[in-house]
N, C-alpha and C. Protein backbone atom coordinates (compact mmCIF):
# COMPACT_ATOMS: atom_id res chain seq x y z
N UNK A 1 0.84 -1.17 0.00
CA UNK A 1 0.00 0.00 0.00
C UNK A 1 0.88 1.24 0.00
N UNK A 2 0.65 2.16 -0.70
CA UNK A 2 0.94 3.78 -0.82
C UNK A 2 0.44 4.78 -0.48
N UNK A 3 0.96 5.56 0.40
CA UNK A 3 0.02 6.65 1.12
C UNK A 3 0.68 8.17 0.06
N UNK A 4 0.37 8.39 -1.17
CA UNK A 4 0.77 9.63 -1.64
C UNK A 4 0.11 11.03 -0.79
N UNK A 5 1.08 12.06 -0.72
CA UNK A 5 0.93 13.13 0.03
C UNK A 5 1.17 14.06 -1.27
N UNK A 6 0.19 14.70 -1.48
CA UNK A 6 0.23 15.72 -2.77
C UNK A 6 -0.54 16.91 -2.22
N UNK A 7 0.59 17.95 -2.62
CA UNK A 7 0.26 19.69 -2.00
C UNK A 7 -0.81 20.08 -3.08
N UNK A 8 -1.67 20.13 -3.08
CA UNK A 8 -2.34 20.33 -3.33
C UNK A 8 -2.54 22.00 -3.88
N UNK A 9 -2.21 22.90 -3.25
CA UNK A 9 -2.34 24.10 -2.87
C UNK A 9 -1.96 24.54 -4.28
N UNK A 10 -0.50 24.51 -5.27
CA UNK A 10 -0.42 24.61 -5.94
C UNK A 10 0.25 26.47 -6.00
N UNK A 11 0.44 26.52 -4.95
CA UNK A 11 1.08 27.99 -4.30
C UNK A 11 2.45 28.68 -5.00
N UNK A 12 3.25 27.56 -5.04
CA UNK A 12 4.70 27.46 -4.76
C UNK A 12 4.88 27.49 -6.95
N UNK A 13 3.76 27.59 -7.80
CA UNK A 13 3.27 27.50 -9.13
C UNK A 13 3.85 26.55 -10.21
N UNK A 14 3.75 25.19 -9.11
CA UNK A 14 3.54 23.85 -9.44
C UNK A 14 2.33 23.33 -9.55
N UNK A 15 2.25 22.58 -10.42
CA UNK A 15 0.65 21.78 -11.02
C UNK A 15 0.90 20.61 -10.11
N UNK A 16 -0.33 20.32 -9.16
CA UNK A 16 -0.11 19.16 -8.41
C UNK A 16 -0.83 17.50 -9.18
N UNK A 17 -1.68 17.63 -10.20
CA UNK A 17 -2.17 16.74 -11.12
C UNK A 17 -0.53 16.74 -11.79
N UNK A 18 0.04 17.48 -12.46
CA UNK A 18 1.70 17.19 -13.08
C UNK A 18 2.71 16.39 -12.15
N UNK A 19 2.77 17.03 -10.78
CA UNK A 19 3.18 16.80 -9.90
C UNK A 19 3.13 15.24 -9.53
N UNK A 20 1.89 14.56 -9.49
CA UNK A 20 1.33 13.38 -9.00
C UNK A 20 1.94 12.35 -10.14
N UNK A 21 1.49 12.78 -11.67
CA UNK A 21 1.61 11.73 -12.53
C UNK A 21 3.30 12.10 -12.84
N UNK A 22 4.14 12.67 -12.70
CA UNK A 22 4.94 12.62 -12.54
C UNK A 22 6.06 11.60 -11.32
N UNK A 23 5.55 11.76 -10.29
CA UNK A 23 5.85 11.10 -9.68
C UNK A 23 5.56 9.12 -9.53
N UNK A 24 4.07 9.19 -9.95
CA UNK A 24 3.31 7.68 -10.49
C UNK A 24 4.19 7.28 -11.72
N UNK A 25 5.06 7.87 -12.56
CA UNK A 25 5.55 7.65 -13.48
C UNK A 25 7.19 7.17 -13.38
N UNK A 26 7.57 7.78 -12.20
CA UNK A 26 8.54 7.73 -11.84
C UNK A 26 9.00 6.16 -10.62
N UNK A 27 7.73 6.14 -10.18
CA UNK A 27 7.62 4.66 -9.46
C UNK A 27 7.21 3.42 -10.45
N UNK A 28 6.56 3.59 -11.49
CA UNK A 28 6.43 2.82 -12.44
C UNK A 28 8.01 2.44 -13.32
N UNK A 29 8.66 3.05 -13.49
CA UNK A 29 10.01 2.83 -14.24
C UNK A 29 10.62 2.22 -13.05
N UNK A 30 10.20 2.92 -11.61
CA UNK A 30 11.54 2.00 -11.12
C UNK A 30 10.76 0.38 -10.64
N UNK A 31 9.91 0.52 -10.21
CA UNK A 31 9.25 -1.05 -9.94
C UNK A 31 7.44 -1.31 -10.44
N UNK A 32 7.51 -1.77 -11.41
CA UNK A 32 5.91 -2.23 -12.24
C UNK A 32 4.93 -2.28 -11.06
N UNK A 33 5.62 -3.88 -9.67
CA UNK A 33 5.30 -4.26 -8.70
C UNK A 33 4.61 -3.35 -7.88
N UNK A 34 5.58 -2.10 -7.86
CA UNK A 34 5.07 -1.16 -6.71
C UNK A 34 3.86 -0.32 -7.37
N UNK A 35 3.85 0.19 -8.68
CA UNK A 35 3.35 1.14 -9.02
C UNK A 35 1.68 0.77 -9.10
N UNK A 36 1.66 -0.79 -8.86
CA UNK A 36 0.37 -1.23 -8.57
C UNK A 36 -0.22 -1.50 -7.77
N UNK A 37 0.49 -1.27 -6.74
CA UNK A 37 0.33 -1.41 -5.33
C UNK A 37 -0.98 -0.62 -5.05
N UNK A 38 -1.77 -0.99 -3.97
CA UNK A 38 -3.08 0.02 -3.56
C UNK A 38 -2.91 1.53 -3.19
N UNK A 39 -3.42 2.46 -3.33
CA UNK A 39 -2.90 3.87 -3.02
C UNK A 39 -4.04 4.76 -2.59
N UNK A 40 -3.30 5.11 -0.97
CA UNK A 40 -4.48 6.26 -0.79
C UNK A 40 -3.99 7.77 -1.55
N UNK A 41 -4.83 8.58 -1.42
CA UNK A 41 -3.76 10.05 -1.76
C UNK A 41 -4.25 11.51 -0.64
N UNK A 42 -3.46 11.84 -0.65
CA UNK A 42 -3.94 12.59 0.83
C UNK A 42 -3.59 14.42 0.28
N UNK A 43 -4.64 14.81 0.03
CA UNK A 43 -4.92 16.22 -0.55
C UNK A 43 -3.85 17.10 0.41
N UNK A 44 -2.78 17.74 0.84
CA UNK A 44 -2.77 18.13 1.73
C UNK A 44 -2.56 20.06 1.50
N UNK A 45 -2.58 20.93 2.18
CA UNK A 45 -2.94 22.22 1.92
C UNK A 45 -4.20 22.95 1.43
N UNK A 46 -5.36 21.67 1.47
CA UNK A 46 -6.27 22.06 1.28
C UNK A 46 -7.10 23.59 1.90
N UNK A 47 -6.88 24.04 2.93
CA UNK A 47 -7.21 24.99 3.67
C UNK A 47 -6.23 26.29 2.84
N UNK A 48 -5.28 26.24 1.97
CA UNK A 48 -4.99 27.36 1.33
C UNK A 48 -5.96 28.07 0.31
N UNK A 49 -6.11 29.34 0.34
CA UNK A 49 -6.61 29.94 -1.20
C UNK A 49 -6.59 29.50 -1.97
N UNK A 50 -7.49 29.60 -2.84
CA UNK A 50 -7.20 28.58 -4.60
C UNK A 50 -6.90 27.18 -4.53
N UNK A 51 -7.20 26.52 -3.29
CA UNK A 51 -6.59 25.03 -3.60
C UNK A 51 -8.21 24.36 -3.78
N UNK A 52 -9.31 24.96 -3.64
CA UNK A 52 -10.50 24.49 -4.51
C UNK A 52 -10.31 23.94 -5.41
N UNK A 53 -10.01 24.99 -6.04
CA UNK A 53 -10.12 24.36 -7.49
C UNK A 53 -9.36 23.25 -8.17
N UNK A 54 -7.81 23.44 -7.45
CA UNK A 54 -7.32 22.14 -7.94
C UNK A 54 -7.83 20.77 -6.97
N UNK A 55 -8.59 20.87 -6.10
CA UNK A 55 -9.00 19.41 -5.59
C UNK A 55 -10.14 19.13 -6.83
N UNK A 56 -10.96 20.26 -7.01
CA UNK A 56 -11.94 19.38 -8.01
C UNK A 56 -10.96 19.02 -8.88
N UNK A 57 -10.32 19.37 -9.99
CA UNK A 57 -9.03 19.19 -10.88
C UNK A 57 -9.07 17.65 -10.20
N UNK A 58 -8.28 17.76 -9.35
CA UNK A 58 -7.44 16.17 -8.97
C UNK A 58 -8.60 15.08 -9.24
N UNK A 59 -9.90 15.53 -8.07
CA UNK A 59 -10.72 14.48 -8.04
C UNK A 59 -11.51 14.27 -9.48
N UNK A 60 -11.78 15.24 -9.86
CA UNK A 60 -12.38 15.15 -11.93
C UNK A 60 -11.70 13.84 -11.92
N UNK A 61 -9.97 13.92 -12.28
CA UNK A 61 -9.53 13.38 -13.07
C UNK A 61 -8.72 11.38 -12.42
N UNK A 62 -8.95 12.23 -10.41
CA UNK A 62 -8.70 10.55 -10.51
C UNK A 62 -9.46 10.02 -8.85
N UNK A 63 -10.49 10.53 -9.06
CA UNK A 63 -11.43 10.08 -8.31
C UNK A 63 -11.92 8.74 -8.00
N UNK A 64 -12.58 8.24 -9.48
CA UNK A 64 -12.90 6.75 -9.82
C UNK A 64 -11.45 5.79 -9.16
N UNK A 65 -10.29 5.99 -9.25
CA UNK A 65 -8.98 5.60 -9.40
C UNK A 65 -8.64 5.25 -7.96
N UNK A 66 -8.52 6.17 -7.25
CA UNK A 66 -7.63 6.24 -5.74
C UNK A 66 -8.68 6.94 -4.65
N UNK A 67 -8.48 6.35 -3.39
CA UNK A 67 -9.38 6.68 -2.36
C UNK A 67 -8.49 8.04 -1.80
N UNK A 68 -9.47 9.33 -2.10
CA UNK A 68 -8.62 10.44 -2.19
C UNK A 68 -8.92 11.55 -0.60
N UNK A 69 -8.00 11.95 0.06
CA UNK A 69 -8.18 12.03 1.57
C UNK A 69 -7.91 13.99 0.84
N UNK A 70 -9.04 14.88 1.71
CA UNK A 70 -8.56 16.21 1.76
C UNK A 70 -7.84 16.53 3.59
N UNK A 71 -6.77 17.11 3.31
CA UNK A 71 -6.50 17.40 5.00
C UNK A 71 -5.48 18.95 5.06
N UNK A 72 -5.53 19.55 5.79
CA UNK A 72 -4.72 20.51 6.52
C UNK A 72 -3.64 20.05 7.26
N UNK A 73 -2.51 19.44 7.28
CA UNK A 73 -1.31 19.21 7.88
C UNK A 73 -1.29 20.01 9.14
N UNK A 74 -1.47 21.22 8.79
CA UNK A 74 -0.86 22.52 9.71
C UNK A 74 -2.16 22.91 10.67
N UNK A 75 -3.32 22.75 10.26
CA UNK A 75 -4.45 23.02 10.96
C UNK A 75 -4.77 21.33 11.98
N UNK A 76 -4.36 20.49 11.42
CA UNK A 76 -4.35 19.11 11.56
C UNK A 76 -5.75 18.62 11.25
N UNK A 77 -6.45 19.16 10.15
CA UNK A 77 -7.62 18.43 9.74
C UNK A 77 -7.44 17.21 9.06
N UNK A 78 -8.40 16.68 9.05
CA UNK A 78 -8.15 15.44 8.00
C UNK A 78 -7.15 14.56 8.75
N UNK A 79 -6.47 14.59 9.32
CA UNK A 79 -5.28 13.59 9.35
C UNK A 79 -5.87 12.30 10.72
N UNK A 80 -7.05 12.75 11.43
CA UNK A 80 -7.45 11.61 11.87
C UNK A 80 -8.14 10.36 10.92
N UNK A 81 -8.91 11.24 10.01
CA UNK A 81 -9.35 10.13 9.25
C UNK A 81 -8.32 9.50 7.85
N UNK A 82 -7.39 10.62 7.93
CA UNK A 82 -6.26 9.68 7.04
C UNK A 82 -5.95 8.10 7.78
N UNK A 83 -5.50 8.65 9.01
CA UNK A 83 -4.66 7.42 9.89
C UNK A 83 -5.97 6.08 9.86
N UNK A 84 -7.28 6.66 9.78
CA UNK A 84 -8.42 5.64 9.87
C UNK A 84 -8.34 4.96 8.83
N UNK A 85 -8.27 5.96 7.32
CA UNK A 85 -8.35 4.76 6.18
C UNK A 85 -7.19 4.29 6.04
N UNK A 86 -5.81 4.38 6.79
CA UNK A 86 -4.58 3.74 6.23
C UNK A 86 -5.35 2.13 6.90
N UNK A 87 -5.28 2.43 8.15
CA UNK A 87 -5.83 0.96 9.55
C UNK A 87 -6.55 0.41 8.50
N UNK A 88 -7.94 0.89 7.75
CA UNK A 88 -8.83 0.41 7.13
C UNK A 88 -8.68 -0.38 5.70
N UNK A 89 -7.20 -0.21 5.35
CA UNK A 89 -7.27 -0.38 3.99
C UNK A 89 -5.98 -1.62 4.50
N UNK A 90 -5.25 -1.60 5.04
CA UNK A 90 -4.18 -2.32 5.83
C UNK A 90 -4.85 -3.92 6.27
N UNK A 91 -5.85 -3.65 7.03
CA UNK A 91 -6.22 -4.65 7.47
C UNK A 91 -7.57 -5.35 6.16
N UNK A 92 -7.07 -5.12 4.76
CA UNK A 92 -7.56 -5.60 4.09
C UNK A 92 -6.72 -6.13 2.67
N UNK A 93 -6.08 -5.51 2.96
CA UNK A 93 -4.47 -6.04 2.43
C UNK A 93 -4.13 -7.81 2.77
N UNK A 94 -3.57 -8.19 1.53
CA UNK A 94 -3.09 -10.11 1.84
C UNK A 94 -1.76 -9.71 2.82
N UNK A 95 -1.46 -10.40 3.37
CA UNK A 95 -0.11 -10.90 4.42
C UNK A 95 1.07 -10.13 3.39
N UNK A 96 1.94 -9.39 4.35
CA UNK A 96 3.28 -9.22 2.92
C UNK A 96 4.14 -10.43 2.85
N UNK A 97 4.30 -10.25 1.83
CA UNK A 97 5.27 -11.29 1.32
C UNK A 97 6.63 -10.50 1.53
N UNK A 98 7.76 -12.02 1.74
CA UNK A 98 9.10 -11.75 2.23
C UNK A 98 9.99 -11.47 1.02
N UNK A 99 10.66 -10.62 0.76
CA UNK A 99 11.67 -9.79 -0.51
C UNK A 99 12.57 -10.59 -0.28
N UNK A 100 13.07 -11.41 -1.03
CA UNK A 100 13.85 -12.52 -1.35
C UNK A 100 15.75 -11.29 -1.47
N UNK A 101 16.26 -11.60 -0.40
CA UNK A 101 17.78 -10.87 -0.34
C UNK A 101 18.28 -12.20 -0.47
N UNK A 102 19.98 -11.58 -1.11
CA UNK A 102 21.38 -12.73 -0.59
C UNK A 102 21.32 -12.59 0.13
N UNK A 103 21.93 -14.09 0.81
CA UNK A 103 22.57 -13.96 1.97
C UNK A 103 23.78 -13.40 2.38
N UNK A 104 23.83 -12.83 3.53
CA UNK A 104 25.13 -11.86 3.83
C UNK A 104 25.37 -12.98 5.44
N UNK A 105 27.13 -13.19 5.20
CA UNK A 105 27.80 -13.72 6.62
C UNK A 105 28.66 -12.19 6.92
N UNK A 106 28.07 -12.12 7.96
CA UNK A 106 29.19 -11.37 8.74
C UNK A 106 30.29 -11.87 9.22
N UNK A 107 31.61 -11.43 8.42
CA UNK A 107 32.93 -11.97 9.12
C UNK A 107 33.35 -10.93 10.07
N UNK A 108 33.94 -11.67 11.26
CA UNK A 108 34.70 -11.11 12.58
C UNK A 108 35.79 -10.83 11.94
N UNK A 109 36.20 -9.50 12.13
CA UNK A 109 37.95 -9.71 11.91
C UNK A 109 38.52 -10.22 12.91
N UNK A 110 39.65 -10.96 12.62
CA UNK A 110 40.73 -11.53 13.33
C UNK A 110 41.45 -9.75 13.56
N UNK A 111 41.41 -9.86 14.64
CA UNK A 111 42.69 -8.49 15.82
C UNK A 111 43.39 -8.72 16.05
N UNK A 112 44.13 -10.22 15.61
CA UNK A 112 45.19 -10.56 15.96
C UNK A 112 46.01 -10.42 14.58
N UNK A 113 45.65 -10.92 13.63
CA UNK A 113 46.44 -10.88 12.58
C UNK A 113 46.88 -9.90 11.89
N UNK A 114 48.23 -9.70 10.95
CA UNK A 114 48.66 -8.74 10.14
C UNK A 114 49.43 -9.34 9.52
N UNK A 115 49.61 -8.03 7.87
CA UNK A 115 50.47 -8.60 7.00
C UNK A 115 51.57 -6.98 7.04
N UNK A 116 52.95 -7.45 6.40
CA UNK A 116 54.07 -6.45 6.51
C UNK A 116 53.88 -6.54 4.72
N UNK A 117 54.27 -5.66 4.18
CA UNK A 117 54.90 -5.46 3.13
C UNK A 117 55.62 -4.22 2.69
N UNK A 118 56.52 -4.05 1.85
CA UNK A 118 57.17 -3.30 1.38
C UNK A 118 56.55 -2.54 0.05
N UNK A 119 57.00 -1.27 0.64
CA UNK A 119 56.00 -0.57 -0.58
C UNK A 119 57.12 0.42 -1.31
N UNK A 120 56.38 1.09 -2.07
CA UNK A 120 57.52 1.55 -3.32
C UNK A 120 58.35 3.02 -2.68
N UNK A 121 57.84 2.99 -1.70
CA UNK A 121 58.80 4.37 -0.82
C UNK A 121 59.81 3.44 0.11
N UNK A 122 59.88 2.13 -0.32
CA UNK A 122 60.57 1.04 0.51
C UNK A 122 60.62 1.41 1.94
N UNK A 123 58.85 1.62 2.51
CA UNK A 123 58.64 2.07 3.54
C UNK A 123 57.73 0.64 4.31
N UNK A 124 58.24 0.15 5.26
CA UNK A 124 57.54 -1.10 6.03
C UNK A 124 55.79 -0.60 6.55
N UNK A 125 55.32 -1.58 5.63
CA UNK A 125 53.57 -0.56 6.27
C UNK A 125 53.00 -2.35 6.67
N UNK A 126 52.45 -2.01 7.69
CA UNK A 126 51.77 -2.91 8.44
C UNK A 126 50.64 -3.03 8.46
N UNK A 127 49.40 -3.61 7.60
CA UNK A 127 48.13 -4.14 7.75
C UNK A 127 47.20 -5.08 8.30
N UNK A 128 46.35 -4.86 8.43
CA UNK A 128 45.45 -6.00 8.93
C UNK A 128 44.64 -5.69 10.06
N UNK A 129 43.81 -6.78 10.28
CA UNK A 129 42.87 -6.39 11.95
C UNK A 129 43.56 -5.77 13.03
N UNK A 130 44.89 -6.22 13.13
CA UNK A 130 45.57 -5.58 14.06
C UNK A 130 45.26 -4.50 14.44
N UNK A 131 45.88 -4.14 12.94
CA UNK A 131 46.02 -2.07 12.94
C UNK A 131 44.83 -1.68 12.57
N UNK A 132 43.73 -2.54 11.67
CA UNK A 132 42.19 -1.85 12.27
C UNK A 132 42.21 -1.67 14.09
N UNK A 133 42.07 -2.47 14.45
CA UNK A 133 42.15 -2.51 15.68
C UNK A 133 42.51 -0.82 16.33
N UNK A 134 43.77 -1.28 16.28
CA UNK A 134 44.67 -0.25 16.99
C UNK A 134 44.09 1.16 16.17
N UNK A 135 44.19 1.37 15.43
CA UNK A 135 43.34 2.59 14.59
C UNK A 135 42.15 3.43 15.39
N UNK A 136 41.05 2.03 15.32
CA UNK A 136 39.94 2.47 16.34
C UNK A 136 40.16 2.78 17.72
N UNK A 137 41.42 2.33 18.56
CA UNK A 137 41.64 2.39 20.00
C UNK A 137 42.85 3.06 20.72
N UNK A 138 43.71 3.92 19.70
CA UNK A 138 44.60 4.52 20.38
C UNK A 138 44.94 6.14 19.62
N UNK A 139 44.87 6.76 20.56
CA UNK A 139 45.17 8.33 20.38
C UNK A 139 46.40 8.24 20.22
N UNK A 140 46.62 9.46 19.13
CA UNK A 140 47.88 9.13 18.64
C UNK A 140 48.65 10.85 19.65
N UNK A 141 47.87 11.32 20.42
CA UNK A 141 48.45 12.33 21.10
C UNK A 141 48.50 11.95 22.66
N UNK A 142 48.11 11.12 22.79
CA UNK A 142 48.49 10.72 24.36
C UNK A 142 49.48 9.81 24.45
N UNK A 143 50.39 10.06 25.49
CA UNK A 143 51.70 9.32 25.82
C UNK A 143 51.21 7.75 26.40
N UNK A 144 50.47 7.54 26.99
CA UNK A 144 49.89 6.55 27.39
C UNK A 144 49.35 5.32 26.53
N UNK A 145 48.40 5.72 25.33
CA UNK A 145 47.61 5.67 24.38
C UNK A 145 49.02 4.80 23.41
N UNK A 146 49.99 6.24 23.24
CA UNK A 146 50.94 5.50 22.38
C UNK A 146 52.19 4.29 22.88
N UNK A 147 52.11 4.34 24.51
CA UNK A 147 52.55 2.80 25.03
C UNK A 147 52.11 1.86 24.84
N UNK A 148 50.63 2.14 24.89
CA UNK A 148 49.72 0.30 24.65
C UNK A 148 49.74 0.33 23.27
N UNK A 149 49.87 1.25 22.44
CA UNK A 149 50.92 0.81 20.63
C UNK A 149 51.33 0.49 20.77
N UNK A 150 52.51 0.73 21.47
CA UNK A 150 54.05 -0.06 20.83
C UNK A 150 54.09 -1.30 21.62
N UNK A 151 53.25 -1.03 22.84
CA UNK A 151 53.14 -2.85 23.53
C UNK A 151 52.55 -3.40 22.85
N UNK A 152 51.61 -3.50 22.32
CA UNK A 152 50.67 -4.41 21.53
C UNK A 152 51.54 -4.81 20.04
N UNK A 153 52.31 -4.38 19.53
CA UNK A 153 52.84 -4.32 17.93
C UNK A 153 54.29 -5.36 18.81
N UNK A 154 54.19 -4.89 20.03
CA UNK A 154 55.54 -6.23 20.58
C UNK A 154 55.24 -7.46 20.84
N UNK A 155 54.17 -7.20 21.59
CA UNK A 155 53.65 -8.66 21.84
C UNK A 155 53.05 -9.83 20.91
N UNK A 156 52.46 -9.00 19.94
CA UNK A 156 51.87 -9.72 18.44
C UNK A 156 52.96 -9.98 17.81
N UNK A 157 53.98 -9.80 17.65
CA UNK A 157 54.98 -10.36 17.67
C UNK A 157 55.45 -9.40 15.74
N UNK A 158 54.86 -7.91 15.91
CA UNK A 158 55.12 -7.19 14.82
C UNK A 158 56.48 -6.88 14.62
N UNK A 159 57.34 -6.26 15.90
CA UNK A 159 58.28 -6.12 15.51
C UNK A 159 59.34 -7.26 14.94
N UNK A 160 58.92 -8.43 15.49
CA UNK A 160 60.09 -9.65 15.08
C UNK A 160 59.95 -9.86 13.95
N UNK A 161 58.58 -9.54 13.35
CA UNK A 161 58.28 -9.79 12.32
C UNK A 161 59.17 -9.02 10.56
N UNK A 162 59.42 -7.27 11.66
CA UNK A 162 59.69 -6.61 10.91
C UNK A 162 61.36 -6.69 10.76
N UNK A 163 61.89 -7.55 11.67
CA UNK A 163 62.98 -7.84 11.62
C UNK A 163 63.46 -9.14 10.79
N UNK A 164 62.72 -9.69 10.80
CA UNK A 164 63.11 -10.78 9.81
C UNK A 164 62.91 -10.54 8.49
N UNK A 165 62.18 -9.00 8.43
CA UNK A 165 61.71 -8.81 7.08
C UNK A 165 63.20 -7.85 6.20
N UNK A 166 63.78 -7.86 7.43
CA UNK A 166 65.48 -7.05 7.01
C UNK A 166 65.15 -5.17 7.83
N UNK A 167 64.31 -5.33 8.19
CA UNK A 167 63.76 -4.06 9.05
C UNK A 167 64.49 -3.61 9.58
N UNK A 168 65.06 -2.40 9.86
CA UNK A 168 66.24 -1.92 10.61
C UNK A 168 66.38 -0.66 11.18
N UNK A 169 67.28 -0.49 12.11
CA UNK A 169 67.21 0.88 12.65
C UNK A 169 67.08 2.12 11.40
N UNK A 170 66.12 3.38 11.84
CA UNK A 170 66.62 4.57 10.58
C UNK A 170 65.27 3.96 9.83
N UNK A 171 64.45 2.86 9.40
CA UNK A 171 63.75 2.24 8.53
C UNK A 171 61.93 2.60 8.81
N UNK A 172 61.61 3.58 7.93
CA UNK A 172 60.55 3.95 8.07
C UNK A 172 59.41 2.87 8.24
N UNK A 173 58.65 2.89 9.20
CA UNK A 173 57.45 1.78 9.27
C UNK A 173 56.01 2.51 9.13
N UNK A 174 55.04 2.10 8.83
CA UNK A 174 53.86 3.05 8.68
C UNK A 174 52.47 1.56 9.16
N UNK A 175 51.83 2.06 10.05
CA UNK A 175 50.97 1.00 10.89
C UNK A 175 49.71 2.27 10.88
N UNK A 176 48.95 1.92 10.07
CA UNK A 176 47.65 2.14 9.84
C UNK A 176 48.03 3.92 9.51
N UNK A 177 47.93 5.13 10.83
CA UNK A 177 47.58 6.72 10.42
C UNK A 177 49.12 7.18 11.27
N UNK A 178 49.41 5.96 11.76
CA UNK A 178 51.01 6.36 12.18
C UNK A 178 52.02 5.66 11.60
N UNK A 179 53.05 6.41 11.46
CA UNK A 179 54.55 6.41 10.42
C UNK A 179 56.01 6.84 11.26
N UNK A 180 56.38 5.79 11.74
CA UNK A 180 57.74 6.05 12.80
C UNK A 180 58.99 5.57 12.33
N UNK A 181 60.04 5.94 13.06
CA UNK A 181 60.98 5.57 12.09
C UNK A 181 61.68 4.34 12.96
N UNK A 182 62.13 3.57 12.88
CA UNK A 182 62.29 2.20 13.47
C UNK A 182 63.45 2.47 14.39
N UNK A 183 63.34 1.90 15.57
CA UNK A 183 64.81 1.68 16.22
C UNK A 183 64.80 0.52 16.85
């Protein structure tokens, strides 16, 4: 079901009949399914000047068509018996049917793991959950913050890592938004 809300008022010197099939036209290209869907339409600005005339306009032309609601938003007319025919038209509606998605697995990253490689500034950059990790959990301006770095990159066993990789004092390393120079 579709609850269209069309200004009716026609103030702002937009055609709200243009307005409507414009928009019905625009749900039709994107889904056939939807554009046939049941539809209330809910007049709204009716309480402005000149919006007479375009409700007869609307209803002339799609009266027979759609169960058509006049209301004041701003005065709050109409909008009890909107909410009545949504209940009313809802509970006459078949069961929805379930929209057939892929399936999605959520993978955990591993926080433990990382990869080293050498990059073309032959600068040691360190990836992986790790340094997601560490990314999300350490300030790179607190002295504290940047101990449980360099403990954590010891204990995971990064630096041995970066040593076997020929890593060396003077040897730029770069671990996720920080870039130090190795000692």
């Amino acid at each position: 079901m579709l609850c269209h809300v069309v200004d009716i008022s026609g103030v702002e010197g937009r055609d709200p009949l243009k307005d409507f099939e414009t928009i019905n036209g625009e749900l039709k290209a994107y889904s056939e399914k939807l554009s046939r869907l049941p539809m209330i339409v809910a007049l709204n600005k009716c309480d402005i000047a000149g919006a007479q005339e375009n409700i007869e306009k609307f209803k002339e032309q799609y009266g027979k068509q759609y169960h058509i609601l006049e209301l004041s938003a701003l005065k709050g007319e109409g909008t009890i018996a909107l909410v009545a025919c949504i209940a009313e038209m809802l509970k006459q509606l078949p069961p929805a049917e379930r929209i057939p998605a892929d399936e999605f697995v959520f993978e955990e990253a591993d926080n433990t793991q990382f990869e080293i490689f050498v990059d073309e500034n032959e600068q040691y950059v360190v990836v992986g959950g790790l340094v997601d990790m560490l990314c999300r959990n350490v300030v790179l301006n607190n002295p504290e913050s940047m101990n449980y770095f360099q403990r954590v990159l010891k204990l995971r066993g990064v630096f041995k890592e970066l040593e076997k990789m020929g890593c060396k004092a003077g040897d730029t390393v770069v671990v996720g938004d920080v870039e130090f120079e190795y000692v």
